[in-house]
PDB file of N, CA and C in Angstrom:
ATOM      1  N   UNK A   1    -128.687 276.634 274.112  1.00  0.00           N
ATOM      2  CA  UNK A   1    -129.838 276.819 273.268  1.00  0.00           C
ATOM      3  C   UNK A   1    -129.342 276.970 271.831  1.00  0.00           C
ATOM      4  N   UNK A   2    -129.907 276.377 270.923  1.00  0.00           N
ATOM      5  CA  UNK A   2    -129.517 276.851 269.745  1.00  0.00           C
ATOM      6  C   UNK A   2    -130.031 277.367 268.926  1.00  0.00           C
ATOM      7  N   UNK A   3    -129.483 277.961 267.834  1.00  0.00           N
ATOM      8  CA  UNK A   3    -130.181 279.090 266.542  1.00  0.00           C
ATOM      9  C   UNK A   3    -131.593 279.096 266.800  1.00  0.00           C
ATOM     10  N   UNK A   4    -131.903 277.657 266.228  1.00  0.00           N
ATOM     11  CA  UNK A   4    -133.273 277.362 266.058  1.00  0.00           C
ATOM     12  C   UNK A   4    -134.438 277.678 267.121  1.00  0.00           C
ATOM     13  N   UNK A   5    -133.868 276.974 268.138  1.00  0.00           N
ATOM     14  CA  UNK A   5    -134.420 277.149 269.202  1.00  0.00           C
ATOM     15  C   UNK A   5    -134.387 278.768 270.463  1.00  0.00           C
ATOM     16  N   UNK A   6    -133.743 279.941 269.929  1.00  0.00           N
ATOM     17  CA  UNK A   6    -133.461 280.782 270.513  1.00  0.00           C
ATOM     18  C   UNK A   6    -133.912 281.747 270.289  1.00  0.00           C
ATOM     19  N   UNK A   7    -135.220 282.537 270.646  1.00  0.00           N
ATOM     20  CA  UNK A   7    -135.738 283.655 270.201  1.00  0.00           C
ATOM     21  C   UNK A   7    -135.032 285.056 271.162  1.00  0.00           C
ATOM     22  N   UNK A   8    -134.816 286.397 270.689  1.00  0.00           N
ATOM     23  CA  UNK A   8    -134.470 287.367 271.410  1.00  0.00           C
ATOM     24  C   UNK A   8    -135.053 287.789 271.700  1.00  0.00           C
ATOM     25  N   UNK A   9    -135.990 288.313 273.118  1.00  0.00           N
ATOM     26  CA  UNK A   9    -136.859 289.080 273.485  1.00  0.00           C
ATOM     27  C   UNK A   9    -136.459 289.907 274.434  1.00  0.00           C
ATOM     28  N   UNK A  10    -137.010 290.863 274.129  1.00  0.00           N
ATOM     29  CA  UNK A  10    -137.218 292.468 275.663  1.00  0.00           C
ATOM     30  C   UNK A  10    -137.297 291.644 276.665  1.00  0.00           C
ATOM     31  N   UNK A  11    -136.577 291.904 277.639  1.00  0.00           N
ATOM     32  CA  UNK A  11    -136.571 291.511 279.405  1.00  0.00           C
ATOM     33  C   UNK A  11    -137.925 292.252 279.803  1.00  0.00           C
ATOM     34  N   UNK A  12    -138.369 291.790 280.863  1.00  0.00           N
ATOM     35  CA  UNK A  12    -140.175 291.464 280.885  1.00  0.00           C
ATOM     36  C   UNK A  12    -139.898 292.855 282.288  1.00  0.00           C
ATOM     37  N   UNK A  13    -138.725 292.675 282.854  1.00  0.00           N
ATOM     38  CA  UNK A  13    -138.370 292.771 283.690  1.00  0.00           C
ATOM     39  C   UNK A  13    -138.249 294.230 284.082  1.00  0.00           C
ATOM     40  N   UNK A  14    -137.005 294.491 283.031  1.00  0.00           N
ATOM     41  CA  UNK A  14    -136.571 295.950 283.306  1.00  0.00           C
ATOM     42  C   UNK A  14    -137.165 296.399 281.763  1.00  0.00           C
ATOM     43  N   UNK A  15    -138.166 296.076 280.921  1.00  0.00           N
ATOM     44  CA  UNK A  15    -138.514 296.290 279.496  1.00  0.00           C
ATOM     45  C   UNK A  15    -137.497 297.111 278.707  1.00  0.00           C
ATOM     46  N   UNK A  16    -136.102 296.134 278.510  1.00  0.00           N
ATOM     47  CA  UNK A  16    -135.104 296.595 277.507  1.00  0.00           C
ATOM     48  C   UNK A  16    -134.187 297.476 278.143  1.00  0.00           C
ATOM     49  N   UNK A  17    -134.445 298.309 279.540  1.00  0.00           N
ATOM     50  CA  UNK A  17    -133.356 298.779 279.678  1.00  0.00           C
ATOM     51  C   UNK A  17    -132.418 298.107 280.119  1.00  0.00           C
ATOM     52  N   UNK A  18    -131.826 297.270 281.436  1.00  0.00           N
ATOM     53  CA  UNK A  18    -130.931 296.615 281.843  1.00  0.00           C
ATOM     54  C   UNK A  18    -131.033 297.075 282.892  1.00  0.00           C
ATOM     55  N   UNK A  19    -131.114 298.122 283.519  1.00  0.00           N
ATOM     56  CA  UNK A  19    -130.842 298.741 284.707  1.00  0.00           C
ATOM     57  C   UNK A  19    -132.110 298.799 285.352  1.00  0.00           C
ATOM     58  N   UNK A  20    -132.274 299.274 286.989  1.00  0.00           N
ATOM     59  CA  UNK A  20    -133.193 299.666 287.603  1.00  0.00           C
ATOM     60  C   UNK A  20    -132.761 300.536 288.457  1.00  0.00           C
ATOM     61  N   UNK A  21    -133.088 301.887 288.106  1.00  0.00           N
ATOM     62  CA  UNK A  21    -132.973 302.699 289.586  1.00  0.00           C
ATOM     63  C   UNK A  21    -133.782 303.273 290.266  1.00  0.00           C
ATOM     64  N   UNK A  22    -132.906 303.089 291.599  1.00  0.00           N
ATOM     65  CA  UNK A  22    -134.100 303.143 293.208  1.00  0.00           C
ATOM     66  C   UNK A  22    -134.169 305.051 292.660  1.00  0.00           C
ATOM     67  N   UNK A  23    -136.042 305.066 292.996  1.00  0.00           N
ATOM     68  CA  UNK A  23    -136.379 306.718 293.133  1.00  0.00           C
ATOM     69  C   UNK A  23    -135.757 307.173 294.277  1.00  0.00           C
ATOM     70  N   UNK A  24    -135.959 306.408 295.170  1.00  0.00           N
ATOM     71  CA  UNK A  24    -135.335 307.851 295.919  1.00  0.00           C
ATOM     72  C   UNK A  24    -133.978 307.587 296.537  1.00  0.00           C
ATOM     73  N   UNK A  25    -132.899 306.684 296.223  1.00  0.00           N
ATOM     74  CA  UNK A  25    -131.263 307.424 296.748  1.00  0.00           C
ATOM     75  C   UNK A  25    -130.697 307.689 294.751  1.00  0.00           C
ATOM     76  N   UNK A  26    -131.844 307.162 294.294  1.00  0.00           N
ATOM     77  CA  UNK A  26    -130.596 307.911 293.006  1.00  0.00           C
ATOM     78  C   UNK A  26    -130.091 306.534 292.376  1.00  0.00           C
ATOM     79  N   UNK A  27    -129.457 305.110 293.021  1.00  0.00           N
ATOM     80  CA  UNK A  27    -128.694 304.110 292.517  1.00  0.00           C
ATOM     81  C   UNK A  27    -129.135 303.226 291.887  1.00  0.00           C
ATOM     82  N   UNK A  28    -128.415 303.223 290.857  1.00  0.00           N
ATOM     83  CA  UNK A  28    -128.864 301.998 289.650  1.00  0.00           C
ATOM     84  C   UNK A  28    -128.223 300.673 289.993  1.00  0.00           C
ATOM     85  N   UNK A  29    -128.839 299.712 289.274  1.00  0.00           N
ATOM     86  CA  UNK A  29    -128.307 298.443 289.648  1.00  0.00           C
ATOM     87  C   UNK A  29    -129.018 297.394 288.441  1.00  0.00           C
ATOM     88  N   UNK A  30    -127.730 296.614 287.762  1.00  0.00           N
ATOM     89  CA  UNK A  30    -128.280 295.682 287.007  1.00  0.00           C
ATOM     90  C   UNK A  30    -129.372 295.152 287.049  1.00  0.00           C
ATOM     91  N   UNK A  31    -130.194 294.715 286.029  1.00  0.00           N
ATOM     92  CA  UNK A  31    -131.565 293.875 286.230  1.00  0.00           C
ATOM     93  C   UNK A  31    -130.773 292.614 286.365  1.00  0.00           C
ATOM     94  N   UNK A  32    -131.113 291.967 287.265  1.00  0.00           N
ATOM     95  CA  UNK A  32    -130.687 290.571 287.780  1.00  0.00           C
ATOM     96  C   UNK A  32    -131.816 289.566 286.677  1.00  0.00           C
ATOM     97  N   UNK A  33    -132.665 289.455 286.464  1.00  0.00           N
ATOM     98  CA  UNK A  33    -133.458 288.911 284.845  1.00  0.00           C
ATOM     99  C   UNK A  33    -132.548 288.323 283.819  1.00  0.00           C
ATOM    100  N   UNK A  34    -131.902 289.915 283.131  1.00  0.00           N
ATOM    101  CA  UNK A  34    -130.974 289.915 281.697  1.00  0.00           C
ATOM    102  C   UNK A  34    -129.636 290.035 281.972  1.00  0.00           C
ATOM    103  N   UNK A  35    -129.251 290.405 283.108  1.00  0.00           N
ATOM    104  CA  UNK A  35    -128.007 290.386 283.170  1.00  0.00           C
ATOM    105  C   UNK A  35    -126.992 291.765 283.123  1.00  0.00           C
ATOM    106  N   UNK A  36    -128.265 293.118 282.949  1.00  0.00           N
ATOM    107  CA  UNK A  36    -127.722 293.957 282.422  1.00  0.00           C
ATOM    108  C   UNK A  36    -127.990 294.523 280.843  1.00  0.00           C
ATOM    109  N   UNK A  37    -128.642 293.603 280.554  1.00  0.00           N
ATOM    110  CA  UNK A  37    -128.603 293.376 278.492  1.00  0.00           C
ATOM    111  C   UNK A  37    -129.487 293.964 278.240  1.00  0.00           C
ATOM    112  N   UNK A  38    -131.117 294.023 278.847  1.00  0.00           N
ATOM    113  CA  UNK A  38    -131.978 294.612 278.470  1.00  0.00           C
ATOM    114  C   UNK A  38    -132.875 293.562 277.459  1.00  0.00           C
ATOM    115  N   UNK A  39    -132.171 292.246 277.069  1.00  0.00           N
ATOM    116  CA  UNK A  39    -132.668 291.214 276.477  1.00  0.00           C
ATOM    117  C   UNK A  39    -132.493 289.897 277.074  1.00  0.00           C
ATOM    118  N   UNK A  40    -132.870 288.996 276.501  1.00  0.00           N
ATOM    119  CA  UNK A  40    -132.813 287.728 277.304  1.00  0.00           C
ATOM    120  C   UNK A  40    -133.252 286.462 275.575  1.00  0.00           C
ATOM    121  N   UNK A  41    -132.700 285.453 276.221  1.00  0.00           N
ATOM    122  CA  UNK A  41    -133.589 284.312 275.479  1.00  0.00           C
ATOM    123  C   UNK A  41    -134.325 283.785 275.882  1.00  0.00           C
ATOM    124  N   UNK A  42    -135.403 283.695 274.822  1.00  0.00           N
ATOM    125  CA  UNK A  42    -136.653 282.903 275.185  1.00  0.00           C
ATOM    126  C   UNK A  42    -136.995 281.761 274.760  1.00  0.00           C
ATOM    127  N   UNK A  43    -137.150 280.807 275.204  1.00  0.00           N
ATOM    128  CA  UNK A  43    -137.147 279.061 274.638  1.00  0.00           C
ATOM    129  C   UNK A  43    -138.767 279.242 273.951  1.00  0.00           C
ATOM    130  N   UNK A  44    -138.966 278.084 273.633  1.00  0.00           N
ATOM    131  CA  UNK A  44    -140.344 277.259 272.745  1.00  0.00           C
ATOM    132  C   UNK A  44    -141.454 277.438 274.252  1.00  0.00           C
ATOM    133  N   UNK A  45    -140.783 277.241 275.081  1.00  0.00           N
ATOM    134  CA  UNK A  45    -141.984 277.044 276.159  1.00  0.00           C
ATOM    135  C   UNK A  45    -142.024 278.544 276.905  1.00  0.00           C
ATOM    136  N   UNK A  46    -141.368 279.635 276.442  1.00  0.00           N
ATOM    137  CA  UNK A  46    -141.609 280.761 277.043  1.00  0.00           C
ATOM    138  C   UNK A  46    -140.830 281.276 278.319  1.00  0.00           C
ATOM    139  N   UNK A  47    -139.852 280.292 278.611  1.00  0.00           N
ATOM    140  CA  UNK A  47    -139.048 280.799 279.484  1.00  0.00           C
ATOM    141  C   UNK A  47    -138.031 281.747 279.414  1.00  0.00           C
ATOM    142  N   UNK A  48    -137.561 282.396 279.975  1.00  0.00           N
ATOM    143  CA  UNK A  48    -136.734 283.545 279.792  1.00  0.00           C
ATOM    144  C   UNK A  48    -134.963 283.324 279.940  1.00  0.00           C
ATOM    145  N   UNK A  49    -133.607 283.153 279.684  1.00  0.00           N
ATOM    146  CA  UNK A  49    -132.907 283.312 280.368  1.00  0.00           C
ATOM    147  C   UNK A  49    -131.711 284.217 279.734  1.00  0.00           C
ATOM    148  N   UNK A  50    -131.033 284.743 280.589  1.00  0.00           N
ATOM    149  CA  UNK A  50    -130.136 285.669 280.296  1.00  0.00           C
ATOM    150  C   UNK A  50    -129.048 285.436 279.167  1.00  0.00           C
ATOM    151  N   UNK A  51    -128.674 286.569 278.079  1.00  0.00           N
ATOM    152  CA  UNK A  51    -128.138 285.864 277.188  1.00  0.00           C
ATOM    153  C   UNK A  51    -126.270 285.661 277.754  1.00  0.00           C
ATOM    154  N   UNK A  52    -126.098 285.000 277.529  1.00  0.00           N
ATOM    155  CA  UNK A  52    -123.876 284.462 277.915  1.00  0.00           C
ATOM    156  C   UNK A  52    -123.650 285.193 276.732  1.00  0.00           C
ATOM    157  N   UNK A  53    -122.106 285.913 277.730  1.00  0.00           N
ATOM    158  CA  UNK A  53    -121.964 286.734 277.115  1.00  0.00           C
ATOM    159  C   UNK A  53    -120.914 286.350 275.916  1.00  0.00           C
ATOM    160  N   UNK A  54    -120.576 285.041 276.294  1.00  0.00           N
ATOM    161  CA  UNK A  54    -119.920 284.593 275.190  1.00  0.00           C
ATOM    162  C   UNK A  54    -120.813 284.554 273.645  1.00  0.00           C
ATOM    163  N   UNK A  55    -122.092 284.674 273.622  1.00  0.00           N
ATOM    164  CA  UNK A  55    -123.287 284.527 272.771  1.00  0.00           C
ATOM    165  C   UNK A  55    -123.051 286.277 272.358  1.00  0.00           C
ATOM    166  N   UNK A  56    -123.124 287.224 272.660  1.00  0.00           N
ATOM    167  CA  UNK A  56    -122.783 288.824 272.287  1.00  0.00           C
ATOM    168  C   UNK A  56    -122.621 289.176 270.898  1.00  0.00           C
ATOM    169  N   UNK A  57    -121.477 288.241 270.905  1.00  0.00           N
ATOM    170  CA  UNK A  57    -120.649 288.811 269.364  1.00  0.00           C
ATOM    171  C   UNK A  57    -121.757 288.119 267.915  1.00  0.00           C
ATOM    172  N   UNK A  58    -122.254 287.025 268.509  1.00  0.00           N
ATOM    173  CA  UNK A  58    -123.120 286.163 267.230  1.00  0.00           C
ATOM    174  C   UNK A  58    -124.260 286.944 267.499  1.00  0.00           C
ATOM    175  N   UNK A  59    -125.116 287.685 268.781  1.00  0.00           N
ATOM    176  CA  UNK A  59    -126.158 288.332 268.256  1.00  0.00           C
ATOM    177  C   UNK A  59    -126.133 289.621 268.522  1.00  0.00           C
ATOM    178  N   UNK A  60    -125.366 290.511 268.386  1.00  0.00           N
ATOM    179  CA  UNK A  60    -125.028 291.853 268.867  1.00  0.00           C
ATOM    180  C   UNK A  60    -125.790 292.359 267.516  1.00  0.00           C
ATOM    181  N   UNK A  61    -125.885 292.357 266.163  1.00  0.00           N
ATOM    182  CA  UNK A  61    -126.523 293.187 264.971  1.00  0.00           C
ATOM    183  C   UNK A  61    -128.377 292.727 265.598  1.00  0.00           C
ATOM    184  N   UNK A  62    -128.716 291.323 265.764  1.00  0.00           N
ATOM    185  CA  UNK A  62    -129.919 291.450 266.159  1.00  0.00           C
ATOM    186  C   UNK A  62    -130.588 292.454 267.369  1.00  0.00           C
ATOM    187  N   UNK A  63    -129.297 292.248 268.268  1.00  0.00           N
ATOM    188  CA  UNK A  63    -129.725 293.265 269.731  1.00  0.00           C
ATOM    189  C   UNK A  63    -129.503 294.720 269.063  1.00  0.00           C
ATOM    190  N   UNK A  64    -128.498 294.965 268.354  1.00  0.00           N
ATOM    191  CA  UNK A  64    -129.131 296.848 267.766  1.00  0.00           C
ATOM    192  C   UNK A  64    -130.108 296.957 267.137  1.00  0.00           C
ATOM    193  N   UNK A  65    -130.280 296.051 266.205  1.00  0.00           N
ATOM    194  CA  UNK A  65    -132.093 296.438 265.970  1.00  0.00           C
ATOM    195  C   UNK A  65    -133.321 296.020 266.831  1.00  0.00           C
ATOM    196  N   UNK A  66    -133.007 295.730 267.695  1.00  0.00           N
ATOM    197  CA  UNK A  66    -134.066 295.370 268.939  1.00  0.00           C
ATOM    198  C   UNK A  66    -134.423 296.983 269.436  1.00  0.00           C
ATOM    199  N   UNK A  67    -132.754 297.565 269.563  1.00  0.00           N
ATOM    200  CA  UNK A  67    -132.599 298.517 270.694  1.00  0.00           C
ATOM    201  C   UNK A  67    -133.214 299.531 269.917  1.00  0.00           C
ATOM    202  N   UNK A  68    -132.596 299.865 268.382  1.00  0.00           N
ATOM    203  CA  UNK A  68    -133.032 300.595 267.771  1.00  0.00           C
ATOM    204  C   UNK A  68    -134.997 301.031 267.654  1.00  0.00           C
ATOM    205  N   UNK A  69    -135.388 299.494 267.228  1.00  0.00           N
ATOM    206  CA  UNK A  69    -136.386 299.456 267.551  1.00  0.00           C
ATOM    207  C   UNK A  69    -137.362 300.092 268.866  1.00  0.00           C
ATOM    208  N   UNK A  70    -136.898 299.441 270.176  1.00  0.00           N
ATOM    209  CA  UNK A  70    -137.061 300.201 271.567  1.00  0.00           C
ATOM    210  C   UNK A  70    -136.828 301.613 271.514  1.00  0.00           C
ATOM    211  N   UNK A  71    -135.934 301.992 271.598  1.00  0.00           N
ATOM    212  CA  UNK A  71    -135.837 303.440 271.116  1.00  0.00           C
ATOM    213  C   UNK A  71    -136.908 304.507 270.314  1.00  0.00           C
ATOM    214  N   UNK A  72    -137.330 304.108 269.154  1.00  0.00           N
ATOM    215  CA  UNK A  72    -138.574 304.797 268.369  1.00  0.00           C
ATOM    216  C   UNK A  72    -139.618 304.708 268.606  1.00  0.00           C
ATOM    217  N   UNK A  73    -139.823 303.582 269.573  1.00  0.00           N
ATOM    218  CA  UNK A  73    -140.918 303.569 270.088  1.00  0.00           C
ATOM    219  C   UNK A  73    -141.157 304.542 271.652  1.00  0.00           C
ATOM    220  N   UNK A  74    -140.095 304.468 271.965  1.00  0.00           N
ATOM    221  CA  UNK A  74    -140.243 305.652 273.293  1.00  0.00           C
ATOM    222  C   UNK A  74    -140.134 307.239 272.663  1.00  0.00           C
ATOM    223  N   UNK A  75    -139.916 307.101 271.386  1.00  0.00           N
ATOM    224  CA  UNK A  75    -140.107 308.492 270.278  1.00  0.00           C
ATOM    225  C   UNK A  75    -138.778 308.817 269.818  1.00  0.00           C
ATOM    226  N   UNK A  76    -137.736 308.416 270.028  1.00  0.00           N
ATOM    227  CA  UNK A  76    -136.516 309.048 269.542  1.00  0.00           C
ATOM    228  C   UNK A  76    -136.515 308.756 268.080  1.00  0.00           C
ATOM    229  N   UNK A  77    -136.381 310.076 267.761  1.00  0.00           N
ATOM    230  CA  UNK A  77    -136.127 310.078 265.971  1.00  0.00           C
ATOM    231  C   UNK A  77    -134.810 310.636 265.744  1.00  0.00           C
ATOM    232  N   UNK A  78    -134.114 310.757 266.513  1.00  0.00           N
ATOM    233  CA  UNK A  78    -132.462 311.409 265.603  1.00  0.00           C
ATOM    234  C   UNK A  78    -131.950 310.515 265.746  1.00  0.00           C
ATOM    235  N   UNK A  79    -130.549 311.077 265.813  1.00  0.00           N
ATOM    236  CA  UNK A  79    -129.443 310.692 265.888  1.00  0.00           C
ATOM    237  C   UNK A  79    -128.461 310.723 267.190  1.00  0.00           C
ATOM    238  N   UNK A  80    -127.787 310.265 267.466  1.00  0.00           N
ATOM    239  CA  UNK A  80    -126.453 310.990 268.368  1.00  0.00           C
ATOM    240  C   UNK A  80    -125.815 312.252 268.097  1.00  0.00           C
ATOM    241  N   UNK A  81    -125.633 313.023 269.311  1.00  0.00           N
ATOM    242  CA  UNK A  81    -124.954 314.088 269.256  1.00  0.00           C
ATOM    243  C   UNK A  81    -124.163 314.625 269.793  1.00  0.00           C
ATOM    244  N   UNK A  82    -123.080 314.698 269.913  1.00  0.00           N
ATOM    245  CA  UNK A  82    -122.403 315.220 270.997  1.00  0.00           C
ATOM    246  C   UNK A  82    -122.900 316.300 272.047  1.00  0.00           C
ATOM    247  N   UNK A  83    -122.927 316.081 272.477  1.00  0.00           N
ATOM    248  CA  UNK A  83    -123.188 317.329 274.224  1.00  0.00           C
ATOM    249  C   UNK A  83    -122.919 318.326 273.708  1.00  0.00           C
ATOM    250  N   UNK A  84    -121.892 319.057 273.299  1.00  0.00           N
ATOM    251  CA  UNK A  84    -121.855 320.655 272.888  1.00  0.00           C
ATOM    252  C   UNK A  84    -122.855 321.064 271.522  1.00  0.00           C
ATOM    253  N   UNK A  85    -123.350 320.014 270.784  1.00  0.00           N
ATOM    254  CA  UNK A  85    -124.559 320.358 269.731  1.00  0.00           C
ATOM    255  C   UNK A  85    -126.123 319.972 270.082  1.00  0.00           C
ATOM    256  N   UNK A  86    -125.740 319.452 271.749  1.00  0.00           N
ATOM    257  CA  UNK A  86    -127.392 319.523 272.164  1.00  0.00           C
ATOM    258  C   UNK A  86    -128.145 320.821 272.586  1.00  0.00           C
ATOM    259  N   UNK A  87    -129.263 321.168 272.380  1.00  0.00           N
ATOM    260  CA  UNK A  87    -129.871 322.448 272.748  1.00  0.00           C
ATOM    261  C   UNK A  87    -129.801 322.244 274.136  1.00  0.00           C
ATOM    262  N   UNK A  88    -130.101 321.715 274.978  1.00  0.00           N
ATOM    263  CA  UNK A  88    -129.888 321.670 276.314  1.00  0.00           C
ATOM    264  C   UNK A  88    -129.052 321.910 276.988  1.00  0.00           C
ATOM    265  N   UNK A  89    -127.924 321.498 276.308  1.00  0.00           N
ATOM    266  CA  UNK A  89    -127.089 321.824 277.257  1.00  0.00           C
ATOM    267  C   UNK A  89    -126.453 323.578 276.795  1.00  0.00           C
ATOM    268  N   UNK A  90    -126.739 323.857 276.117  1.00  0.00           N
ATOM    269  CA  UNK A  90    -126.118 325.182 275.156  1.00  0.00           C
ATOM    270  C   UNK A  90    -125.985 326.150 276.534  1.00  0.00           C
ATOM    271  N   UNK A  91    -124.704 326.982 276.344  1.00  0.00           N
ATOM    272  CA  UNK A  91    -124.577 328.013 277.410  1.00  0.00           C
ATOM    273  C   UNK A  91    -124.127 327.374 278.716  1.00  0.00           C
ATOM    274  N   UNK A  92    -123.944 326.103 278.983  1.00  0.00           N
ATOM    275  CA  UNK A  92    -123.343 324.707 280.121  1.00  0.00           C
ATOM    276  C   UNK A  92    -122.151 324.210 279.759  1.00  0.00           C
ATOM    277  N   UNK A  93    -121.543 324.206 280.929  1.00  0.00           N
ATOM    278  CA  UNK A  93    -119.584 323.422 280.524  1.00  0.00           C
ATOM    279  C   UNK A  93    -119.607 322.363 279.922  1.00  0.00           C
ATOM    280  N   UNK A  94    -120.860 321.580 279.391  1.00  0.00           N
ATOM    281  CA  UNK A  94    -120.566 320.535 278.510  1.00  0.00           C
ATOM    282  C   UNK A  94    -121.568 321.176 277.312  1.00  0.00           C
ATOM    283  N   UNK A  95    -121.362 322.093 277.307  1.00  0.00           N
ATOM    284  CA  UNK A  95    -121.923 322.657 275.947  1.00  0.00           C
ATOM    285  C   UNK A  95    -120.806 323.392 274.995  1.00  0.00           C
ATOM    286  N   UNK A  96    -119.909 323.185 275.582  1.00  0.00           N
ATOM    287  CA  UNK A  96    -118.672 323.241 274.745  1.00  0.00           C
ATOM    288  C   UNK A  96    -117.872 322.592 274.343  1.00  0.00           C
ATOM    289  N   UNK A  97    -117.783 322.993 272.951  1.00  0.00           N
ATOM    290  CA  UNK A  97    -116.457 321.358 272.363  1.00  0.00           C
ATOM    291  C   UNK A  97    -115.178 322.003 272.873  1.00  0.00           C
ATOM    292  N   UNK A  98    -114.908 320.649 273.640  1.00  0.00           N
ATOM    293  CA  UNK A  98    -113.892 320.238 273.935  1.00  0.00           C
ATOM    294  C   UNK A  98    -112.667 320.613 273.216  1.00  0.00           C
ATOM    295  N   UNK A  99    -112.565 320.482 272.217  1.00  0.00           N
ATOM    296  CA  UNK A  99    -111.803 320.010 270.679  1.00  0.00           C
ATOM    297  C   UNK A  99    -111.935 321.355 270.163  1.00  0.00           C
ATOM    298  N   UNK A 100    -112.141 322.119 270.288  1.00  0.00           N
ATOM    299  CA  UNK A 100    -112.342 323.745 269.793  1.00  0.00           C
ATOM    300  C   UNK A 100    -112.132 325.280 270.222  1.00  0.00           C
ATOM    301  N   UNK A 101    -111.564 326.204 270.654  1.00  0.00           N
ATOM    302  CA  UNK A 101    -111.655 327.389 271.213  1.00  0.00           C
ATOM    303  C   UNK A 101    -112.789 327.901 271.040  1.00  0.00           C
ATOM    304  N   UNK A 102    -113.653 327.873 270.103  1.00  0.00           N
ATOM    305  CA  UNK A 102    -114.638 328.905 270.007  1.00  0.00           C
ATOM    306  C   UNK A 102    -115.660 327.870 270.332  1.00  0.00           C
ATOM    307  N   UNK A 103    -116.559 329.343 271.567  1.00  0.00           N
ATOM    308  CA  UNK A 103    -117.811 328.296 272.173  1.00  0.00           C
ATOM    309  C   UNK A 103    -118.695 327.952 271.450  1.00  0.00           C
ATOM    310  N   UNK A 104    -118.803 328.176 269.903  1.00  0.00           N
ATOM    311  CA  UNK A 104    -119.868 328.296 269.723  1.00  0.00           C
ATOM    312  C   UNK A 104    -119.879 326.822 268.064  1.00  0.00           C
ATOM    313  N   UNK A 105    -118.751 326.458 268.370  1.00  0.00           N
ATOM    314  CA  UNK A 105    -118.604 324.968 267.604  1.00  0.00           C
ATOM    315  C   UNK A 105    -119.153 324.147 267.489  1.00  0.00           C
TER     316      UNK A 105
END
């Protein structure tokens, strides 16, 4: 497919995540759709197919602002944080840096 002809769209499938996991044993498993990607290409006539991964490196800045995008819309407004500066986990063995003696880093 080329430039022209290659739109990036959300997988219809697993909607952007890549994965699917079964409710009840717990196990995830690639979306067979995207490939894992959470995106796909979409031709002129609307068909879908998984992007090669040799294709990655030429659209990897479009797929972070896809993801980015996906993301704010499910509400996330920060940033990344490491595990020992999440409130959740605070007072939990991964609520401590690693990298520090004092728990409270």
């Amino acid at each position: 497919m080329s430039a022209t002809e290659r739109k990036i769209a959300r997988c219809v499938s697993c909607d952007g995540f890549g994965w699917f996991e079964d409710e009840f044993s717990g196990e995830a498993e690639d979306c067979d759709w995207c490939a894992g990607a959470g995106y796909v290409f979409r031709d002129e006539s609307g068909r879908d197919k998984p992007i090669p991964k040799r294709d990655y490196a030429a659209v990897a800045a479009e797929l972070e602002q896809l993801e980015v995008e996906r993301l704010r819309e499910m509400g996330y407004q920060g940033e990344a944080r490491k595990p020992w500066r999440q409130a959740i986990r605070k007072d939990t063995h991964l609520g401590r840096n690693p990298y520090c003696r004092d728990a409270d880093s």
